[in-house]
N, C-alpha and C. Protein backbone atom coordinates (compact mmCIF):
# COMPACT_ATOMS: atom_id res chain seq x y z
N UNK A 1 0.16 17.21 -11.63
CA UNK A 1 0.18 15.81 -11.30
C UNK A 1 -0.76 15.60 -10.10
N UNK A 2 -1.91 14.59 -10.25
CA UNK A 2 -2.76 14.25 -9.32
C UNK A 2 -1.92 14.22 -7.97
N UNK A 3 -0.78 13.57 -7.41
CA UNK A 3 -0.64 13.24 -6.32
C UNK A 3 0.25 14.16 -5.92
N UNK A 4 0.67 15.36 -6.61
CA UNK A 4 1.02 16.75 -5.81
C UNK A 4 0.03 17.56 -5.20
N UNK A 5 -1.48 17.35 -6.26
CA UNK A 5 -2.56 17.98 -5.71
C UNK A 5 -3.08 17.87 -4.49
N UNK A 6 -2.76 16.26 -4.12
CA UNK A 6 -3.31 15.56 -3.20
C UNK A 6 -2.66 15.82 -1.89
N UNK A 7 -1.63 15.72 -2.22
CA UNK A 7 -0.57 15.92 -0.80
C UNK A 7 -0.38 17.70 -0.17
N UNK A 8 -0.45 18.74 -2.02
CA UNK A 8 -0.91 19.57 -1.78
C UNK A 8 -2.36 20.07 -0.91
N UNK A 9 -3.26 19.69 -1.04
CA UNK A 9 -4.21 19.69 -0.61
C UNK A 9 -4.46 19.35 0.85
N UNK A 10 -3.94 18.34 1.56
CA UNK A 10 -3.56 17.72 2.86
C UNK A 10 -2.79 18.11 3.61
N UNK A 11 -0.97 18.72 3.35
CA UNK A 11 -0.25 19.17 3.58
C UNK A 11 -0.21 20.66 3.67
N UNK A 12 -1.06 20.91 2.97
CA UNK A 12 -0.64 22.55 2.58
C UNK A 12 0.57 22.85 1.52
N UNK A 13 1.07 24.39 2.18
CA UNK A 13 2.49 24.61 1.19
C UNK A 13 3.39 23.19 1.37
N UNK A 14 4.00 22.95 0.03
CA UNK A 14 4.64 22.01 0.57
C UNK A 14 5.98 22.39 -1.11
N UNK A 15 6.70 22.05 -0.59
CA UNK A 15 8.20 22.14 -1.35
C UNK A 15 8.03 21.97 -3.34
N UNK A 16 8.84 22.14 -3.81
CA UNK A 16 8.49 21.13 -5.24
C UNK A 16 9.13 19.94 -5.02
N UNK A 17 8.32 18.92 -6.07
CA UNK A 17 9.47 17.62 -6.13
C UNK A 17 10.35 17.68 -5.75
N UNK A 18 11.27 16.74 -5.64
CA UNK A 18 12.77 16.36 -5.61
C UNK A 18 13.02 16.08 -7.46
N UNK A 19 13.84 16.25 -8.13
CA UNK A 19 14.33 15.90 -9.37
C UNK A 19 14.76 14.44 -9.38
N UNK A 20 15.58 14.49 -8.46
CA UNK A 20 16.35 12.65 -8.11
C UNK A 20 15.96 12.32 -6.53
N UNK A 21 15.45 11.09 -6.33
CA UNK A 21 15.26 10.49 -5.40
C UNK A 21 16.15 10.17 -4.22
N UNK A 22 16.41 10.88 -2.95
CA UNK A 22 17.52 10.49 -2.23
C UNK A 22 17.16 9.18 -1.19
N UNK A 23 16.10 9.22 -1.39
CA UNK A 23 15.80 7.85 -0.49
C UNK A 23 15.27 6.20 -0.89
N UNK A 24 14.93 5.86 -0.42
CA UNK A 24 14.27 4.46 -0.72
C UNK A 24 13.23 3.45 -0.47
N UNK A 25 13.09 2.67 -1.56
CA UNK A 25 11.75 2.08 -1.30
C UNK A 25 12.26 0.96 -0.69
N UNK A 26 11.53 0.36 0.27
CA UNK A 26 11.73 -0.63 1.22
C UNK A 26 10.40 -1.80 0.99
N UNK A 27 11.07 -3.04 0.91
CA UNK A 27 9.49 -3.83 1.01
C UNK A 27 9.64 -4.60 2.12
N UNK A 28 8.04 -4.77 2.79
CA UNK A 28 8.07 -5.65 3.96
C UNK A 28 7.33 -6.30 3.52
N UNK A 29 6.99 -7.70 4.50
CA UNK A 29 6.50 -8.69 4.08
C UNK A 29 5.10 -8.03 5.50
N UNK A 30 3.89 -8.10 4.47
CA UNK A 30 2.31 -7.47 5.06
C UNK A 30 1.75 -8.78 6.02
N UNK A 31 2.22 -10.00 6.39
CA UNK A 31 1.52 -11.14 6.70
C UNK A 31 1.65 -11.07 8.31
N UNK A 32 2.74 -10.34 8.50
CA UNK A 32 3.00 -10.07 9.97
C UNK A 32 2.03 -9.08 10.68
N UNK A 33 1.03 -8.07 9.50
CA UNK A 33 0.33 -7.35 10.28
C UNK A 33 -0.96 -7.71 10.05
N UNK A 34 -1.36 -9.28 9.57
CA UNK A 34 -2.90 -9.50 9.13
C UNK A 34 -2.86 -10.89 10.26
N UNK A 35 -1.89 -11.33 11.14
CA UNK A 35 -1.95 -11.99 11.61
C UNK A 35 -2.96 -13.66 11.15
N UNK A 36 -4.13 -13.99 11.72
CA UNK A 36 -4.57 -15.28 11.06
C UNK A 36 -5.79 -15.32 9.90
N UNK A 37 -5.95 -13.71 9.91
CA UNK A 37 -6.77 -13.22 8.68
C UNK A 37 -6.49 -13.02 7.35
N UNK A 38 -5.01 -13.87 7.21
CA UNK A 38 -4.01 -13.40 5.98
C UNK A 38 -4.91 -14.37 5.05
N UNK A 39 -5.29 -15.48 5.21
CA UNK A 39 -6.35 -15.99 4.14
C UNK A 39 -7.26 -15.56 3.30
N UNK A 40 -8.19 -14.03 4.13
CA UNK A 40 -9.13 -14.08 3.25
C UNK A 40 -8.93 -12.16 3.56
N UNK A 41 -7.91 -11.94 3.90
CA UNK A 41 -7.97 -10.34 3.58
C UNK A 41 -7.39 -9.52 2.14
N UNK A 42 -7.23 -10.61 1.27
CA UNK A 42 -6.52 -10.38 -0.32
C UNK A 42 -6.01 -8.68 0.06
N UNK A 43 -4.85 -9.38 0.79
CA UNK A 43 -3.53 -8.23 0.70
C UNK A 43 -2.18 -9.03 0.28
N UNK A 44 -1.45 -8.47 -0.54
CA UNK A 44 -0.91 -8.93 -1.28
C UNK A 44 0.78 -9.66 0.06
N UNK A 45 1.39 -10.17 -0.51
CA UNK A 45 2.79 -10.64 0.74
C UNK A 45 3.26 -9.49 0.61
N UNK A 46 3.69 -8.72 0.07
CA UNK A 46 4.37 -7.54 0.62
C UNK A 46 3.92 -6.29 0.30
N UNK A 47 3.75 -5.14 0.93
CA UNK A 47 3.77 -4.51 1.16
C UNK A 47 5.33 -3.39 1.11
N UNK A 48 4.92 -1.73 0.71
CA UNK A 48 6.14 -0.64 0.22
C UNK A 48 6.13 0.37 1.14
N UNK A 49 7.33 0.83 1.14
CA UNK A 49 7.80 2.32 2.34
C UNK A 49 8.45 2.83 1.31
N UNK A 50 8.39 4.17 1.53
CA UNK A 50 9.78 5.15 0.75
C UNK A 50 9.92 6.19 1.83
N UNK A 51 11.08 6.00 2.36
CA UNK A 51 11.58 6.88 3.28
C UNK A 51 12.34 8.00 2.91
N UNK A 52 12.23 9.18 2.69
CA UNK A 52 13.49 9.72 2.16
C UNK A 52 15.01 10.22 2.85
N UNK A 53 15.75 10.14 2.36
CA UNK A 53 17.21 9.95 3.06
C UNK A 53 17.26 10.48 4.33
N UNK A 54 16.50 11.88 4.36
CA UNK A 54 16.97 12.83 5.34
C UNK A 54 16.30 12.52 6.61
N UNK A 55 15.15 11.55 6.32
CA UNK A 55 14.87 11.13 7.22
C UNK A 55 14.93 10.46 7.90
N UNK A 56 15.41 9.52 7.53
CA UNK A 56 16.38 8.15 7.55
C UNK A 56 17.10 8.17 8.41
N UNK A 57 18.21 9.87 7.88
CA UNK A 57 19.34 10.46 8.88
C UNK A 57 18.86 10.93 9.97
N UNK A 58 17.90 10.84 10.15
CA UNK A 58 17.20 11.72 11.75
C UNK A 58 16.32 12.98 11.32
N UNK A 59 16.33 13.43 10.18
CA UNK A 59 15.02 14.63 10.47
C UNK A 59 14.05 14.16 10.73
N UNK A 60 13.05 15.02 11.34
CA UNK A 60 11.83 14.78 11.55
C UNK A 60 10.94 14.64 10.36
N UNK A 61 10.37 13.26 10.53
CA UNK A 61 9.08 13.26 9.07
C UNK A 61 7.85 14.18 9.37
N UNK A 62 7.60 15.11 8.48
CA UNK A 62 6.38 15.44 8.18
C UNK A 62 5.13 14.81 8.42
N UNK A 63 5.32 13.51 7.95
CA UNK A 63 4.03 12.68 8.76
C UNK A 63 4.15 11.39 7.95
N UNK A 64 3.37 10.69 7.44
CA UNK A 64 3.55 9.07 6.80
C UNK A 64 1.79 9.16 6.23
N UNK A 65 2.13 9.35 4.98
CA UNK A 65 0.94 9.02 3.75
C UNK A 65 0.77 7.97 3.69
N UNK A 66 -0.36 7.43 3.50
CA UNK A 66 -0.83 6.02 2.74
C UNK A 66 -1.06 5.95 1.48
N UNK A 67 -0.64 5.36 0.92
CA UNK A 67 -0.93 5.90 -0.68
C UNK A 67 -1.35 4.38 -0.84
N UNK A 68 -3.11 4.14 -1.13
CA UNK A 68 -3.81 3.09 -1.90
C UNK A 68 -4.14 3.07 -3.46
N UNK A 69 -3.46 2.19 -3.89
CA UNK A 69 -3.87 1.79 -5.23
C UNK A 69 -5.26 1.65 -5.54
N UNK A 70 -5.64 1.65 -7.04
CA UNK A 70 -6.86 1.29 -7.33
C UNK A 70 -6.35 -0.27 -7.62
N UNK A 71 -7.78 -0.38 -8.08
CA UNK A 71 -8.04 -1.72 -8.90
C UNK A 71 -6.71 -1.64 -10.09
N UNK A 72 -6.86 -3.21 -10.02
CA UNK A 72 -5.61 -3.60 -10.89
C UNK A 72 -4.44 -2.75 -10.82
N UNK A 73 -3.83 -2.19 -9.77
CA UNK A 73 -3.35 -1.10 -9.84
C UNK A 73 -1.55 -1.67 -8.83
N UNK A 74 -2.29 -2.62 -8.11
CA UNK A 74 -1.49 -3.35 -6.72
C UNK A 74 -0.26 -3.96 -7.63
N UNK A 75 0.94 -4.14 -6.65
CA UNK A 75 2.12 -4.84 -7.38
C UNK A 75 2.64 -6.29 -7.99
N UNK A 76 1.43 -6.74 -7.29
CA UNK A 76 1.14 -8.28 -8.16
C UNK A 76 0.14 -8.80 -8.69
N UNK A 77 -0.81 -7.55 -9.30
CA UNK A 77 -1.94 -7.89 -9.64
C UNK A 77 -1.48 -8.52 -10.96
N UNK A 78 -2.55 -9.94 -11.23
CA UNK A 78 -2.56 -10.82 -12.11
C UNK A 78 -3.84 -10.99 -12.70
N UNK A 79 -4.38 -10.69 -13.75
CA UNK A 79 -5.89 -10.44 -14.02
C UNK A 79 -6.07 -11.99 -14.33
N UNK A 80 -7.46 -12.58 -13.99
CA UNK A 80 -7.39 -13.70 -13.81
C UNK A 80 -9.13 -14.25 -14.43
N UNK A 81 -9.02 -15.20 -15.02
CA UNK A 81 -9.81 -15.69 -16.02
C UNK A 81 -10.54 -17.03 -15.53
N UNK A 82 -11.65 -17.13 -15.38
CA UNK A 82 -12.21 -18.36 -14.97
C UNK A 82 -11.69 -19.29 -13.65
N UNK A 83 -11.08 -18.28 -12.95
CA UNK A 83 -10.29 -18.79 -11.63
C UNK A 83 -8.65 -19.01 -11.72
N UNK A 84 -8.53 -18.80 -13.13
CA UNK A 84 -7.16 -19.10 -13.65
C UNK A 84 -6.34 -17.91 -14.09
N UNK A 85 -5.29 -17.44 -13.37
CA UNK A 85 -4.23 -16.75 -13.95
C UNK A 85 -4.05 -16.54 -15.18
N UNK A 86 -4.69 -15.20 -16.13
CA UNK A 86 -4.35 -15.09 -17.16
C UNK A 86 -3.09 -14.24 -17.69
N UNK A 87 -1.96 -14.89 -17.48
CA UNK A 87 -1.08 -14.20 -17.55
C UNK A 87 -0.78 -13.07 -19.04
N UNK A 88 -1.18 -13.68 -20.02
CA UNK A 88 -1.26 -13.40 -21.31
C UNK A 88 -1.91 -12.16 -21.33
N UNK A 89 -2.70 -12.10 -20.62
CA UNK A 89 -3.67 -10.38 -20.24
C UNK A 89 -3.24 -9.67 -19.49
N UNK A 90 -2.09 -9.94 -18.60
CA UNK A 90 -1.66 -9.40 -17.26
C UNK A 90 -1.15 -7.83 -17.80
N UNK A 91 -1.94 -6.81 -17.07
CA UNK A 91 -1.10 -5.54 -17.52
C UNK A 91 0.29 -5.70 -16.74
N UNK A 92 1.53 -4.88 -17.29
CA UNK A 92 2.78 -4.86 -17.03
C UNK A 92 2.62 -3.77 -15.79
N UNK A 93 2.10 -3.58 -14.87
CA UNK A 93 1.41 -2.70 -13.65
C UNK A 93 3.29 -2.74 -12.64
N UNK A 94 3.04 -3.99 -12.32
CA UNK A 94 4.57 -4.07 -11.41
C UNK A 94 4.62 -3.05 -10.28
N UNK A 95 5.69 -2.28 -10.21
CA UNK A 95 5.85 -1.54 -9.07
C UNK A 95 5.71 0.28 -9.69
N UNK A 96 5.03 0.00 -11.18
CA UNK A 96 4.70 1.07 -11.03
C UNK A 96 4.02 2.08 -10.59
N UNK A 97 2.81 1.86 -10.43
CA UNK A 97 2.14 2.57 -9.15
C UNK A 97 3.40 3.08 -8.09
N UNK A 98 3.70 2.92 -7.57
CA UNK A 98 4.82 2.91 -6.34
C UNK A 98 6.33 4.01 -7.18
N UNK A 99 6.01 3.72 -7.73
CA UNK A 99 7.57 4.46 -8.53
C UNK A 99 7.09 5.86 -9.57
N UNK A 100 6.08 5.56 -10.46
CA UNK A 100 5.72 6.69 -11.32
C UNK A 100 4.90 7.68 -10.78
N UNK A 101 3.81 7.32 -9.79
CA UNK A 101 2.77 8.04 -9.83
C UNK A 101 3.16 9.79 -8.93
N UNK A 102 4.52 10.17 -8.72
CA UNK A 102 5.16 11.12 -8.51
C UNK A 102 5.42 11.17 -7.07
N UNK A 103 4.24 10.44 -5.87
CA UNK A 103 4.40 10.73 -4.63
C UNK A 103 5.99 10.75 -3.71
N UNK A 104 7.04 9.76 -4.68
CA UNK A 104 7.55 9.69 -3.86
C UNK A 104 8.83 10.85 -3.93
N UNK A 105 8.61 11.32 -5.25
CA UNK A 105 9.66 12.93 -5.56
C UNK A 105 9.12 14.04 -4.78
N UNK A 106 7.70 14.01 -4.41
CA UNK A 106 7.30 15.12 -3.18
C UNK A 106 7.62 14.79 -1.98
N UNK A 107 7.62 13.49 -1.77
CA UNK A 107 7.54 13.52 -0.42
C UNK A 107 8.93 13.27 0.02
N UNK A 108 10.12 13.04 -0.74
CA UNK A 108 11.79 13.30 -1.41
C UNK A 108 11.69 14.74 -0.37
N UNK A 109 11.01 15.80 -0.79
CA UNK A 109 11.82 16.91 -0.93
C UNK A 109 10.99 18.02 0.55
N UNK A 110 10.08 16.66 1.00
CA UNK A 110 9.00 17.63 2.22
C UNK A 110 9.27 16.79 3.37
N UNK A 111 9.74 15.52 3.13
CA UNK A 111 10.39 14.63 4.92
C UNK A 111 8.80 13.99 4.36
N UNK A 112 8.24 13.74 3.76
CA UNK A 112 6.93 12.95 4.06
C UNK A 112 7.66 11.67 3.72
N UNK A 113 6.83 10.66 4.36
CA UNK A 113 7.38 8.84 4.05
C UNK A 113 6.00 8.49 4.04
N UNK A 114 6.18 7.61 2.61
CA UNK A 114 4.57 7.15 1.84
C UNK A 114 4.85 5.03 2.16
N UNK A 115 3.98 5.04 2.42
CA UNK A 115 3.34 3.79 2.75
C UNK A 115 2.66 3.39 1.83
N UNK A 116 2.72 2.44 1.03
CA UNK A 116 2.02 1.81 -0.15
C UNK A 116 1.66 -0.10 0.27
N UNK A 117 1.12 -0.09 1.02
CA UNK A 117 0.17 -1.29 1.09
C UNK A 117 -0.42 -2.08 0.33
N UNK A 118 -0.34 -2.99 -0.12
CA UNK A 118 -1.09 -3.70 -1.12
C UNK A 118 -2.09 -4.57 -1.07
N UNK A 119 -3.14 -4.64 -1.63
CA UNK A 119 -4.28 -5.35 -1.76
C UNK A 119 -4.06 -5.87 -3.07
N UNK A 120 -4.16 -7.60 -3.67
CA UNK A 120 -3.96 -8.55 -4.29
C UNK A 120 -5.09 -8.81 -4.93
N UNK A 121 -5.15 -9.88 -6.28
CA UNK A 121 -6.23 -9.69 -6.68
C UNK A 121 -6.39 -11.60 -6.72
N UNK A 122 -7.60 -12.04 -6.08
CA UNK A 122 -8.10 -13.79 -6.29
C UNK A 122 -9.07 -13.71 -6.61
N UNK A 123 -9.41 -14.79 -7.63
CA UNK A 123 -11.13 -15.20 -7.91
C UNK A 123 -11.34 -16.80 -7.36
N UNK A 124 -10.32 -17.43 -6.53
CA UNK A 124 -10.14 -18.37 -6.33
C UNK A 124 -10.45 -18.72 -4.71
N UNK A 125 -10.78 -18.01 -4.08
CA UNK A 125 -10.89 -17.86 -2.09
C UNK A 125 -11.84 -17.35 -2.15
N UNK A 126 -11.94 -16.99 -0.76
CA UNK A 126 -13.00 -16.70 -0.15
C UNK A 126 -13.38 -15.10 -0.49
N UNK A 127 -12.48 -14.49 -0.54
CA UNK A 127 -12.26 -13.35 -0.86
C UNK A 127 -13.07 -12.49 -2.08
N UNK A 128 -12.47 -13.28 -3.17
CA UNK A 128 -13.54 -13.58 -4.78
C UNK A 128 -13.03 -11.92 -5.11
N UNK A 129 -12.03 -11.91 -5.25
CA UNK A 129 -11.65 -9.86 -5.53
C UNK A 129 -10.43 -10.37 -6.59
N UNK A 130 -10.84 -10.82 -7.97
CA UNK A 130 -10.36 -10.65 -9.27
C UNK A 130 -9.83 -9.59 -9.43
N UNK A 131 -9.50 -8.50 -9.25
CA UNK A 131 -9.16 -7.21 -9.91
C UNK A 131 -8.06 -6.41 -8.67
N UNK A 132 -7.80 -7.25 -7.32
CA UNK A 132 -7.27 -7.05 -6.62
C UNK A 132 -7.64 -5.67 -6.55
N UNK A 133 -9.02 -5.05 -5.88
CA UNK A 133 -8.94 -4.04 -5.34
C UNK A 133 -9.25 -3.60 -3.75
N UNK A 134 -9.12 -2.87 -3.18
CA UNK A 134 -8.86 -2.43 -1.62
C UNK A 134 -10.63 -2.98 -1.35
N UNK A 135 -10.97 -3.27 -0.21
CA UNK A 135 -12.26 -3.97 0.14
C UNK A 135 -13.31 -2.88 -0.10
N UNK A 136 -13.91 -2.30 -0.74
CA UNK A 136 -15.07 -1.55 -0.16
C UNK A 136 -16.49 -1.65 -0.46
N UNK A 137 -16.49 -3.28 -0.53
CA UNK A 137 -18.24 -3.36 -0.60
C UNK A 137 -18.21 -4.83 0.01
N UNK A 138 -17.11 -5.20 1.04
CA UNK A 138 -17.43 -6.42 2.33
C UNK A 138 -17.23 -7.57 1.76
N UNK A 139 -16.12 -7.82 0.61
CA UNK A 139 -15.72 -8.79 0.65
C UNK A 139 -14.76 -9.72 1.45
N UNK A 140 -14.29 -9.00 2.17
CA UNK A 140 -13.59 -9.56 3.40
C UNK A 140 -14.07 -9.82 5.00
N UNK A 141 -15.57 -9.17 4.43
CA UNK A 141 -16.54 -9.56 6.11
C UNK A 141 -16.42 -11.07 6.28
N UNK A 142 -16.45 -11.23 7.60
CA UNK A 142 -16.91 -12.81 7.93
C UNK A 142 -18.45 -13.20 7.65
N UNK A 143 -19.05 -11.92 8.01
CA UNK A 143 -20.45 -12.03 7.52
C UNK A 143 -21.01 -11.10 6.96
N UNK A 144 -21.00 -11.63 5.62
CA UNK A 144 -21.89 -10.87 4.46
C UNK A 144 -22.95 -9.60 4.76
N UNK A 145 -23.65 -10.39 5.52
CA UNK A 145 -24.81 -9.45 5.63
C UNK A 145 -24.50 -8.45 6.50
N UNK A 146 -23.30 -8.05 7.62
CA UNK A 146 -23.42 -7.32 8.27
C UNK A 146 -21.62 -6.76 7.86
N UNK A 147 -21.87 -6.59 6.40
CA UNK A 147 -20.01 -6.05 6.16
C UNK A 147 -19.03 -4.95 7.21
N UNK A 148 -18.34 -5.00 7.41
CA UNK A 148 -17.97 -4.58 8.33
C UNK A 148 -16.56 -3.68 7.84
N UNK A 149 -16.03 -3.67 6.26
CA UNK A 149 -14.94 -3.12 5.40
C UNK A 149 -14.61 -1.64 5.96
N UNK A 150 -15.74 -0.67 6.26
CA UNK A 150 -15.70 0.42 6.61
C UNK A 150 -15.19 0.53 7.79
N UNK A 151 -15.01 0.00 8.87
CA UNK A 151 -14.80 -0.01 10.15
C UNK A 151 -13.46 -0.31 10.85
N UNK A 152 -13.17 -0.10 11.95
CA UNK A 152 -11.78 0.18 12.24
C UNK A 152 -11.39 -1.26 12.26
N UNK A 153 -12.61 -2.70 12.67
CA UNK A 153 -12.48 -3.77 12.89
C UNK A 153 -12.26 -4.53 11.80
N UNK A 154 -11.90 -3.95 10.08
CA UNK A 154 -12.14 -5.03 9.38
C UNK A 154 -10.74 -4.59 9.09
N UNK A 155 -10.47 -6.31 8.47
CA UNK A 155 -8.65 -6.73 8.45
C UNK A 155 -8.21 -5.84 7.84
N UNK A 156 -8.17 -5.14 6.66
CA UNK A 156 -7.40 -4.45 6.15
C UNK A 156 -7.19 -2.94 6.92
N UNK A 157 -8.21 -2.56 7.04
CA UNK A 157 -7.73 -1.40 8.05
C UNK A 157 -6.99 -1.44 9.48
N UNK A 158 -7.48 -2.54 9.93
CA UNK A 158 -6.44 -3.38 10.91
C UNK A 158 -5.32 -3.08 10.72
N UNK A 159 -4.83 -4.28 9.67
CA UNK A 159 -3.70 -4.48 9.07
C UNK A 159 -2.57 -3.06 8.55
N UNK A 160 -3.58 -2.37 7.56
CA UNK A 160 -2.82 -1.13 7.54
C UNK A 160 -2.22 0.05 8.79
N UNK A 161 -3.52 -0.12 9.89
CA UNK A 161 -3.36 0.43 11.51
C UNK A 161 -1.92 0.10 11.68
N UNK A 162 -1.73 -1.51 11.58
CA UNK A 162 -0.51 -1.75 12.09
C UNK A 162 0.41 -1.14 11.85
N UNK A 163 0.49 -1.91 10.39
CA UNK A 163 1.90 -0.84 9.73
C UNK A 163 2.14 0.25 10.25
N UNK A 164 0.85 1.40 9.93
CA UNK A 164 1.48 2.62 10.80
C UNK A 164 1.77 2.81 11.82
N UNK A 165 1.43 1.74 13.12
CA UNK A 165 1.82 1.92 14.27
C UNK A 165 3.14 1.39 14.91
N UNK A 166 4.02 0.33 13.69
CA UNK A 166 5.28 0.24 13.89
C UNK A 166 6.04 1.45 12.91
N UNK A 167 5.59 1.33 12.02
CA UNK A 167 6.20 2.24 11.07
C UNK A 167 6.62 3.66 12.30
N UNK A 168 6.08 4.32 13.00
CA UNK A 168 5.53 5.82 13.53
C UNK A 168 6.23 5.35 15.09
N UNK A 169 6.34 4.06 15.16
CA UNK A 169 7.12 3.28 16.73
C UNK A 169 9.08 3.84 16.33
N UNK A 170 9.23 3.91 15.07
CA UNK A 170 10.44 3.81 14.80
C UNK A 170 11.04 2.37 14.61
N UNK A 171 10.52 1.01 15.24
CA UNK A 171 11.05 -0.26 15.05
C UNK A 171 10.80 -0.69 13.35
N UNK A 172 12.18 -1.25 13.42
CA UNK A 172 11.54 -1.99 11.59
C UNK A 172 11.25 -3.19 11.80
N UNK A 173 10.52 -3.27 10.30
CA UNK A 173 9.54 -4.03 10.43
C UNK A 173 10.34 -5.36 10.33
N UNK A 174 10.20 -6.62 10.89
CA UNK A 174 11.23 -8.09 11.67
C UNK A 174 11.06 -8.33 10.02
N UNK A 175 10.82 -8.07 8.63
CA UNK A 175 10.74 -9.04 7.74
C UNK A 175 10.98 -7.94 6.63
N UNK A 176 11.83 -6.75 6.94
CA UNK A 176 12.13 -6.00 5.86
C UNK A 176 12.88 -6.04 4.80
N UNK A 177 13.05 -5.55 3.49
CA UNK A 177 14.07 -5.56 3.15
C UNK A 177 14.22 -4.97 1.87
N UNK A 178 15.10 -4.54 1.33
CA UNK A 178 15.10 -3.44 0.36
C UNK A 178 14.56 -4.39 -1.08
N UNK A 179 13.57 -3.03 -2.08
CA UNK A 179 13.25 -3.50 -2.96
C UNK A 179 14.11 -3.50 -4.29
């Protein structure tokens, strides 16, 4: 499974799966960490945690993954047609990303807590990211010509900064709440 490789790969030795999930996915609402850039940073309103139990209870986490979706991949992506919501085309995507793609049975059974962030998909703003995927060719610059997506200064990496820096504070997040 790709995202044992991955965590394998990053982590090192790391445990097998968990079989059953002892912990949980948590959703927060992402608008609190894009502050007045929530207009044109096409990140979706909420944003995912999976904490696993033991950590919850006080062990020490291993560390806090980010796990980014691809394209069309985000939890409310709506594929969208001439500026218009084509719901009729909409893949059934949902929260699977977040639930199937295995990360959260490894990181179950190693104290890791995965962060799943979402980026949204508009053809309708400023934004113009139909396929709701993560910024990486400056659609969220203020100015075009000098994109700025790569850099610590552009909203989404911002935004994600945040998260991890309350997330890793121990405070929860003022707008949490179970998914």
């Amino acid at each position: 499974m790709q995202s044992h490789e991955i965590l394998h790969h990053i982590y090192g030795d790391l445990q097998p799966p968990s079989e059953h999930l002892s912990g949980e996915i948590n959703r927060f609402d992402q608008s609190e960490f894009l502050g007045d850039a929530s207009a044109y940073a096409s990140m979706g309103r909420f944003g995912y945690v999976y904490v696993p139990e033991a950590v919850r209870r006080g062990a020490t986490a291993r560390g806090v993954h980010i796990v980014l979706h691809g394209c069309k991949q985000g939890y409310s992506y709506i594929n969208y047609a001439y500026g218009r919501a084509a719901t009729a085309t909409q893949p059934p995507y949902g929260d699977r990303y977040i639930t199937t793609t295995g990360y959260n049975h490894i990181a179950d059974s190693n104290n890791l807590i995965m962060l799943y962030p979402q980026a949204t998909g508009d053809d309708d703003n400023k934004a113009q990211n139909p396929d709701g995927c993560w910024d990486w060719w400056g659609y969220t610059s203020e100015n075009p010509d000098q994109p700025d997506y790569y850099s610590r200064d552009a909203v989404q990496i911002r935004a994600i900064n945040n998260m991890l820096e309350q997330l890793c504070s121990g405070r929860p997040s003022t707008k949490a709440s179970k998914s």
